[in-house]
Protein backbone atom coordinates (compact mmCIF):
# COMPACT_ATOMS: atom_id res chain seq x y z
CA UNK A 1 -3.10 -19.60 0.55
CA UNK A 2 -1.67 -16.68 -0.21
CA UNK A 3 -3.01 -13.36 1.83
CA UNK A 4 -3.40 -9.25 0.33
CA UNK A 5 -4.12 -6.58 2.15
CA UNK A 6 -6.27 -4.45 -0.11
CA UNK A 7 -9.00 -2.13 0.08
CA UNK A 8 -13.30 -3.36 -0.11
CA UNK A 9 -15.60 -0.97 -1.54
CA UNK A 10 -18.52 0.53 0.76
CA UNK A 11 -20.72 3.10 0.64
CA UNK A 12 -23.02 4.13 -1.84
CA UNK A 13 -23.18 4.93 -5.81
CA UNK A 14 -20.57 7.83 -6.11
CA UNK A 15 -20.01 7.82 -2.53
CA UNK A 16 -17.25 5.13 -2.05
CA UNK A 17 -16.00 4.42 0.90
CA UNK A 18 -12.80 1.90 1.67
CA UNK A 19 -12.29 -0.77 4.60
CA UNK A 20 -8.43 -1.56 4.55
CA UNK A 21 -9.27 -5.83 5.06
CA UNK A 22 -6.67 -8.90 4.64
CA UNK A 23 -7.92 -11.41 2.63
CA UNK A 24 -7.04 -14.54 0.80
CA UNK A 25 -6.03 -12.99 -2.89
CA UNK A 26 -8.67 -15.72 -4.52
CA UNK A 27 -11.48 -13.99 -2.84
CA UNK A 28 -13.41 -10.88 -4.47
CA UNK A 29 -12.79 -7.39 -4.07
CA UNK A 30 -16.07 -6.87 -1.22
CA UNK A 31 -16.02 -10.80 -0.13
CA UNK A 32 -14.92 -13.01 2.78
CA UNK A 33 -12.54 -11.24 4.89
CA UNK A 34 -10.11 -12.37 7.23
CA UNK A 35 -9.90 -9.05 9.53
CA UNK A 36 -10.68 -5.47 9.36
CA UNK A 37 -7.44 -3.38 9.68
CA UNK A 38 -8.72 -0.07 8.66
CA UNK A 39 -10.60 2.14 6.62
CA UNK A 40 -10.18 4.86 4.15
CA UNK A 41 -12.43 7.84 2.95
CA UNK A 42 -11.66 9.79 -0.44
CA UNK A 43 -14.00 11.95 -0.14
CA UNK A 44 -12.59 13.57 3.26
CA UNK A 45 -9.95 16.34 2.53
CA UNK A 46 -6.32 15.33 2.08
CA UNK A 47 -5.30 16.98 5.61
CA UNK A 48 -8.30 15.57 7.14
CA UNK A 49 -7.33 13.67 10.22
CA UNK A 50 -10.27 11.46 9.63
CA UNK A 51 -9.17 10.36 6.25
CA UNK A 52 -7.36 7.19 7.03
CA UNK A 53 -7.14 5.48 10.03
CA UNK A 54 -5.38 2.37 10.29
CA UNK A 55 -4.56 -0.50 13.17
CA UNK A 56 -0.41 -0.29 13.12
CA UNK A 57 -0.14 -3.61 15.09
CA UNK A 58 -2.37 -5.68 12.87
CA UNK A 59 -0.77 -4.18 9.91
CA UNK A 60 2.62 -4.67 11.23
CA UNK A 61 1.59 -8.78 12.01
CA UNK A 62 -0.20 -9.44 8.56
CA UNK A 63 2.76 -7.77 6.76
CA UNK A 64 4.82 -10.16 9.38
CA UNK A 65 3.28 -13.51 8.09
CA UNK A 66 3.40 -12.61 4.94
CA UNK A 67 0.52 -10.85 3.38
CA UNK A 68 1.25 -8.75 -0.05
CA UNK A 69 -0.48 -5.27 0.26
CA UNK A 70 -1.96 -3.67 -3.10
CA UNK A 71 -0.35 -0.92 -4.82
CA UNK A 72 -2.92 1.69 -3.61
CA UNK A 73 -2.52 0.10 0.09
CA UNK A 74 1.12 0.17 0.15
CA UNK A 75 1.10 3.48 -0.77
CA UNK A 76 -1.00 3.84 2.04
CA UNK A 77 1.53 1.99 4.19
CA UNK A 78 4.39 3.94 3.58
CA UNK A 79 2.93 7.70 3.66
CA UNK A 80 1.86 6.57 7.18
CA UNK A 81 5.47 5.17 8.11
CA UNK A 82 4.66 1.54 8.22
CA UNK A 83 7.19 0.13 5.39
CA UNK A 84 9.80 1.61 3.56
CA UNK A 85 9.53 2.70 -0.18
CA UNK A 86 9.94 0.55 -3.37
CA UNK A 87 13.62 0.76 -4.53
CA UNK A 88 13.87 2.37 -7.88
CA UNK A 89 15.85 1.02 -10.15
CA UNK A 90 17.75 2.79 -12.75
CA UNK A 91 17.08 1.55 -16.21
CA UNK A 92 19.65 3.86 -18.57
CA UNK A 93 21.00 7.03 -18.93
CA UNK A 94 21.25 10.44 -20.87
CA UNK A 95 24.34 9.06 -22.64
CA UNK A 96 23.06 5.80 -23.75
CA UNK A 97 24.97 3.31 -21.47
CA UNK A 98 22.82 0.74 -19.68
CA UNK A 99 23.73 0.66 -15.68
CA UNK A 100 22.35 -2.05 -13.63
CA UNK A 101 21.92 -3.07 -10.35
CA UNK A 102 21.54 0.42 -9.08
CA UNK A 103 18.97 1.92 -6.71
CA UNK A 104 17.95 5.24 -5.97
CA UNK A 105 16.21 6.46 -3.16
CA UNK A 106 12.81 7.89 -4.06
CA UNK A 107 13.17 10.41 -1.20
CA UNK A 108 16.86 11.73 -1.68
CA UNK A 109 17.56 10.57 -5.28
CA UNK A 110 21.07 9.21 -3.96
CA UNK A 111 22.25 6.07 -5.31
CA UNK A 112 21.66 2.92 -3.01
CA UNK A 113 24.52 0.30 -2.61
């Protein structure tokens, strides 16, 4: 069984609204859940304190046993400090030579050994 965190759609037609839930990834999008960790509101403004709230320790045990989050949840995640960011990889370069194996850091841009 393997677990997401993602997000399930509430709310009303052009009103959505988002509960941040783990559940099993065979499950729908607004199905069974296993726990509530959260919710999110889009429609709030972006400095809006009331925008996302989210329970750390939960978070922090589900991402422990090994649940996946979503793209738009780990974004989530790592604006509010919970995991680090995605390595980026570095495909080629202005000259034409293919480098591998090297990572830069989204924040910095420095190159990651």
């Amino acid at each position: 069984m393997t677990l997401k965190i993602r997000l399930a759609r509430l709310g009303c037609k052009h009103r959505p609204f988002y509960r941040i839930v783990a559940a099993n990834d065979k499950s729908r999008r607004d199905g069974k859940q296993i726990e509530v960790l959260g919710f999110y509101d889009p429609l709030q403004g972006k400095e809006d304190a009331n925008r996302v709230s989210l329970k750390f320790d939960r978070i922090k045990y589900w991402l422990s046993v090994g649940a996946q989050p979503t793209d738009s949840v780990e974004n989530m995640l790592f604006r509010a400090g919970l995991i680090p960011p995605k390595p980026m990889v570095v495909v080629g370069s202005k000259n034409g030579q293919q480098s591998t194996n090297l990572h830069l850091s989204p924040i910095t841009g420095e190159i990651l050994n």
